[in-house]
Protein backbone atom coordinates (compact mmCIF):
# COMPACT_ATOMS: atom_id res chain seq x y z
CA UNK A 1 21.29 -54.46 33.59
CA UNK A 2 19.17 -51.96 32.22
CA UNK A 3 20.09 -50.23 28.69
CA UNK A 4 21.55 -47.22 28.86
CA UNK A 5 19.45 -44.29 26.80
CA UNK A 6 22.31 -42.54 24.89
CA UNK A 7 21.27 -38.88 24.38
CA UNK A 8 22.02 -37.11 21.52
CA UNK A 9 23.68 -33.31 22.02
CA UNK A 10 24.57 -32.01 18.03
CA UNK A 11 27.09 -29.63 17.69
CA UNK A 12 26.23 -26.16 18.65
CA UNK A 13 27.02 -24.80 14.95
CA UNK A 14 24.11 -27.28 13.66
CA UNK A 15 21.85 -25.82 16.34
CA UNK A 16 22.24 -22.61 15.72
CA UNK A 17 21.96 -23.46 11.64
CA UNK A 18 18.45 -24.73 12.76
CA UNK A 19 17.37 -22.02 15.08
CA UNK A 20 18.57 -19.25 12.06
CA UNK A 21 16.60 -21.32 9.62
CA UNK A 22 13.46 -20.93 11.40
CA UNK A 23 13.73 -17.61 12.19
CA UNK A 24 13.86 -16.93 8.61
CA UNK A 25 10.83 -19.33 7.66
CA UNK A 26 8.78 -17.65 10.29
CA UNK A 27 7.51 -14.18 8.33
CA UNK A 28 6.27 -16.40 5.57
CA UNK A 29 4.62 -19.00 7.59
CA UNK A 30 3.31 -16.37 10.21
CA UNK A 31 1.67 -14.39 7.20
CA UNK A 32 -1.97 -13.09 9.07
CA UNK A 33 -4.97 -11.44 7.34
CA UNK A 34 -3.57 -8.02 8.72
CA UNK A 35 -0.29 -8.88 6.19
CA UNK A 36 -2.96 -9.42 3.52
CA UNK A 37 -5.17 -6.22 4.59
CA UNK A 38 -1.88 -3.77 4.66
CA UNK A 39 -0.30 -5.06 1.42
CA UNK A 40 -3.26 -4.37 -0.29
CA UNK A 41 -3.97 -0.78 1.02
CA UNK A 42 0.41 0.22 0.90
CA UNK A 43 0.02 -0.87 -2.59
CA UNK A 44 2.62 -3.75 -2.23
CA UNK A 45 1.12 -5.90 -5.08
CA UNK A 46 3.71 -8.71 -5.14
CA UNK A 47 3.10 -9.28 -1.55
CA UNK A 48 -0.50 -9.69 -2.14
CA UNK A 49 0.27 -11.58 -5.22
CA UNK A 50 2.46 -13.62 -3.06
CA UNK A 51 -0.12 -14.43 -0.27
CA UNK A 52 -2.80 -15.12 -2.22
CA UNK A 53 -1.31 -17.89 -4.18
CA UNK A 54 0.14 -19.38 -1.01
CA UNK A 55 -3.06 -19.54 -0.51
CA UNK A 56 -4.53 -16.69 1.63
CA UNK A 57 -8.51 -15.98 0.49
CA UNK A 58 -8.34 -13.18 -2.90
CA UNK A 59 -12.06 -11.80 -0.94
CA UNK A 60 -10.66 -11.31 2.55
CA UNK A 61 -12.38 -8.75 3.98
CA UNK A 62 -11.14 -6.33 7.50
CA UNK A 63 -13.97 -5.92 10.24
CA UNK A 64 -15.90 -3.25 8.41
CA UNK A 65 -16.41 -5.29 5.36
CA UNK A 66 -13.77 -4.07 2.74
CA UNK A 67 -12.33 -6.57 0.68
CA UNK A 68 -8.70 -6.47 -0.74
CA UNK A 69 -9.83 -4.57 -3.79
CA UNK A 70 -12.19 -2.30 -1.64
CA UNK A 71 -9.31 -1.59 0.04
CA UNK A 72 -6.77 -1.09 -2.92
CA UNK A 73 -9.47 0.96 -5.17
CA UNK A 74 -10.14 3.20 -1.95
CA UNK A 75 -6.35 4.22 -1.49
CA UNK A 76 -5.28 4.75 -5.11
CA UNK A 77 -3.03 1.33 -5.48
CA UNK A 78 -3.67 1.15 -9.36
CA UNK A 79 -1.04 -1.52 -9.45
CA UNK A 80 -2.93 -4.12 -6.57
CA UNK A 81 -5.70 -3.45 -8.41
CA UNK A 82 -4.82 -4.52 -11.67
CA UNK A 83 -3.13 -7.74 -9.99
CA UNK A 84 -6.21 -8.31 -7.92
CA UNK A 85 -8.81 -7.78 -10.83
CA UNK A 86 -6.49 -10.70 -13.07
CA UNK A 87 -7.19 -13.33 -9.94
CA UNK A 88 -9.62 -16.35 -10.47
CA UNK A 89 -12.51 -15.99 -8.18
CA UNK A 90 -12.10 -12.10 -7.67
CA UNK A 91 -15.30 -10.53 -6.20
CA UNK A 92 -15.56 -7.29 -8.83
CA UNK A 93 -18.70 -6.13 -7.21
CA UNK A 94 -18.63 -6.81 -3.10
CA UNK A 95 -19.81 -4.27 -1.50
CA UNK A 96 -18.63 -3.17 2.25
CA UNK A 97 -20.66 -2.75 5.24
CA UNK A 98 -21.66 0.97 4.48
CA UNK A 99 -23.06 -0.86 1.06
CA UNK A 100 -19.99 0.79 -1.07
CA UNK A 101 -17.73 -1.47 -3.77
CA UNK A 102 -14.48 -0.84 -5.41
CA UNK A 103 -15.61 1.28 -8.41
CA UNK A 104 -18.22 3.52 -6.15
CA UNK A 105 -15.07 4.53 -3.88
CA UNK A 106 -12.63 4.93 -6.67
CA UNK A 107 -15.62 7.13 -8.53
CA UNK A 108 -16.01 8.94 -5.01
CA UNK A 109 -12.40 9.95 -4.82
CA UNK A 110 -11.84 10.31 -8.37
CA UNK A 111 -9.16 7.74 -9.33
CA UNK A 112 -9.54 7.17 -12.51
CA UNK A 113 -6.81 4.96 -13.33
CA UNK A 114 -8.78 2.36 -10.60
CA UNK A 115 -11.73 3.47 -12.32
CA UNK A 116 -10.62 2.24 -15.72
CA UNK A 117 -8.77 -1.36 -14.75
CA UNK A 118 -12.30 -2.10 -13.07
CA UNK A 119 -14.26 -0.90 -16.03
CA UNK A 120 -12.30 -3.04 -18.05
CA UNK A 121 -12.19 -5.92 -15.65
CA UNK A 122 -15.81 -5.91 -15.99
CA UNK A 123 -17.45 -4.19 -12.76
CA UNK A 124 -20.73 -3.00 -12.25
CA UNK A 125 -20.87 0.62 -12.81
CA UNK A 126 -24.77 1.45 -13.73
CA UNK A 127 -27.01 -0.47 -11.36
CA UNK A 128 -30.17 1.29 -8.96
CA UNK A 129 -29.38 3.06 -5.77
CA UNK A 130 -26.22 4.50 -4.99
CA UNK A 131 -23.64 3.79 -7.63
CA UNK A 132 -20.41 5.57 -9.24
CA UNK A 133 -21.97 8.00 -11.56
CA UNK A 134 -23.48 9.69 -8.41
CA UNK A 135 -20.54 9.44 -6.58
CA UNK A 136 -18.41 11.11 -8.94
CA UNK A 137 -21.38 14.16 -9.94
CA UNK A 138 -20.89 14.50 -5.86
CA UNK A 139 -17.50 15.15 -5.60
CA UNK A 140 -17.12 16.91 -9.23
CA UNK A 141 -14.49 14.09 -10.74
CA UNK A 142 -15.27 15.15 -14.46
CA UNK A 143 -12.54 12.33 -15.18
CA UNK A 144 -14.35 9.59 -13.96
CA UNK A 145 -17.92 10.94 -15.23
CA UNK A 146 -16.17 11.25 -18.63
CA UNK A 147 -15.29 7.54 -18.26
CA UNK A 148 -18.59 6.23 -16.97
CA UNK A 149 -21.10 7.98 -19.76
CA UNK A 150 -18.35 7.04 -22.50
CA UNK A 151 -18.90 3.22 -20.92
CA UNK A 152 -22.76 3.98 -20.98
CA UNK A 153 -24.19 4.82 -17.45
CA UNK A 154 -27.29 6.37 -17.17
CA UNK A 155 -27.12 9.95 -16.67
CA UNK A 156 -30.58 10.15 -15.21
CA UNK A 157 -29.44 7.77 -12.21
CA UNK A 158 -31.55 8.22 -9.17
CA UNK A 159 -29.87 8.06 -5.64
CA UNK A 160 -32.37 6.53 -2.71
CA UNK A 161 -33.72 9.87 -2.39
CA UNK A 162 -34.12 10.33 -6.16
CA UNK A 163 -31.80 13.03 -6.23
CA UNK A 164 -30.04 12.86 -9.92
CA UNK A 165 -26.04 13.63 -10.91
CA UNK A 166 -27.34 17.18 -12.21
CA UNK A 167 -28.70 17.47 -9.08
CA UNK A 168 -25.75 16.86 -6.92
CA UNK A 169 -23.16 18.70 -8.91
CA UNK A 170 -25.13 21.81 -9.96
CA UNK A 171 -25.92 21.84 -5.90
CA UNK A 172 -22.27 21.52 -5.11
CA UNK A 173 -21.05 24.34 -7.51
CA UNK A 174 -19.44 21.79 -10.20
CA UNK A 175 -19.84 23.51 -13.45
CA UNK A 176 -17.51 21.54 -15.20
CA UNK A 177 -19.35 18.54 -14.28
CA UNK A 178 -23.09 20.24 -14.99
CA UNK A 179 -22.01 20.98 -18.65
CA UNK A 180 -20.87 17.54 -19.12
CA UNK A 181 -24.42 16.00 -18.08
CA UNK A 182 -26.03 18.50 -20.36
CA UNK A 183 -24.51 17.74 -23.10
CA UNK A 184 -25.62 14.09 -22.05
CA UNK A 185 -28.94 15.21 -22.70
CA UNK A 186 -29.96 14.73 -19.03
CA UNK A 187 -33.75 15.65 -17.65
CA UNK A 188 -33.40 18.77 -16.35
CA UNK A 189 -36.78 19.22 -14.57
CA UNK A 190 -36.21 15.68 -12.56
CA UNK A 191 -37.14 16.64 -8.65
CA UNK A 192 -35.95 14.90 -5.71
CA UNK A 193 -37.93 13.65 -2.34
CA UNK A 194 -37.30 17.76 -1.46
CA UNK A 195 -38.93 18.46 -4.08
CA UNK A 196 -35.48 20.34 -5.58
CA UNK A 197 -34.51 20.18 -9.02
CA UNK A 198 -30.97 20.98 -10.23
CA UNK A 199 -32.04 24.68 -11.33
CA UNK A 200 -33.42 25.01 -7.56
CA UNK A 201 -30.45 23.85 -5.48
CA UNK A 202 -28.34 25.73 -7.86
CA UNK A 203 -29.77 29.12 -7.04
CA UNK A 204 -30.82 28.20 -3.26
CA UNK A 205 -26.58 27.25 -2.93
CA UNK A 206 -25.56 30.58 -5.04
CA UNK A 207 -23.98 28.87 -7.56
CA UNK A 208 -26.57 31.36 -10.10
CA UNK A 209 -23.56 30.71 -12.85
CA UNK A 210 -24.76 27.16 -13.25
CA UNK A 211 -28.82 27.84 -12.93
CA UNK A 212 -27.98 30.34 -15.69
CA UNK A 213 -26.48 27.12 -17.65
CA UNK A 214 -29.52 24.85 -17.35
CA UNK A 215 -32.17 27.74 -17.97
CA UNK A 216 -30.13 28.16 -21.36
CA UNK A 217 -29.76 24.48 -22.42
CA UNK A 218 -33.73 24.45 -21.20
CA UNK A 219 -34.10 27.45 -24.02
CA UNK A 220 -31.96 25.84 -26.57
CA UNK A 221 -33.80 22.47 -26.38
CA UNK A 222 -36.91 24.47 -26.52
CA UNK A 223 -36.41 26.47 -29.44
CA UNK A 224 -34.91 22.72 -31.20
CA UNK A 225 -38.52 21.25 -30.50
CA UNK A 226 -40.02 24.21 -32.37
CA UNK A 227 -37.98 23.81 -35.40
């Protein structure tokens, strides 16, 4: 006579224990790079925290190249940032697919808190083509061009077209900006692949207020070399 296979049935309070227990478990073993990506950019910083040292990758980067820092330094999240920039192995300088990194875009949109934590987390601020200085000039963020010539970028920084900081904010009508670079001593007579300088996009974009700023700190250095 053949065994009989006894089967088990537990109590239908112990399965539903179970079943309640893994619902609960599933969130944080389901956690996905998307989880990552959104923490990062909602400014959640314990859930990246979190992540991370369960061990999700601190460089993860979405489709289009941006890293978790990209991504926190490009939406303002000061405080994933400074969690990010304290991780072993952090990429400070990765750039994205349109070439940017995590200071350029802070620079761009004038975030200066971001700015600062990666300035003093080391980041690369004053390096050849496009780089923060430039970015800021742009977009007028005396803040964050404050910051980066206090740090020591080059205020003569050339963009791919050689067009200078002057340049960009004197074109864009940022006085603020123009009389911070001049009292940085910056070339004023530097010409891009247009052959523009700063004086000559000032007055082609009518900001004449601003030409009439450079032609006087042209003067005033003039009449210094005479002394």
């Amino acid at each position: 006579m053949k065994p009989v296979a006894r089967i088990f049935r537990p109590p239908y309070r112990t399965l539903l224990t179970l079943f309640v227990g893994l619902q609960l478990s599933m969130p944080l073993a389901a956690a996905s790079l998307d989880d990552l990506l959104n923490a990062a950019k909602m400014g959640d910083a314990a859930a990246v925290t979190r992540m991370v040292s369960q061990g999700m990758d601190i460089n993860s980067t979405d489709q289009n190249g941006n890293s978790l820092l990209i991504l926190a330094a490009r939406e303002d999240q000061a405080r994933v940032v400074e969690a990010l920039v304290k991780q072993r192995g952090i990429k400070l300088n990765a750039r994205n697919g349109a070439g940017d990194s995590a200071i350029m875009l802070a620079s761009l949109k004038g975030y200066s808190d971001v700015v600062q934590l990666l300035l003093a987390a080391g980041a690369d601020y004053d390096h050849d083509g496009w780089n923060p200085l430039l970015y800021a000039a742009f977009e007028g963020r005396l803040a964050v061009v404050e910051q980066l010539l206090a740090k020591g970028a080059n205020p003569n920084a050339k963009a791919p077209n050689h067009t200078t900081p002057l340049m960009f904010a004197a074109r864009n009508g940022h006085e603020e900006v123009v009389v911070r670079l001049l009292k940085a001593g910056v070339d004023l007579d530097s010409k891009n692949d247009q052959n523009e300088t700063a004086e000559s996009w000032a007055l082609k974009n009518r900001n004449t207020d601003i030409a009439g700023l450079i032609q006087a700190s042209r003067k005033a250095r003039g009449a210094g070399a005479g002394k």
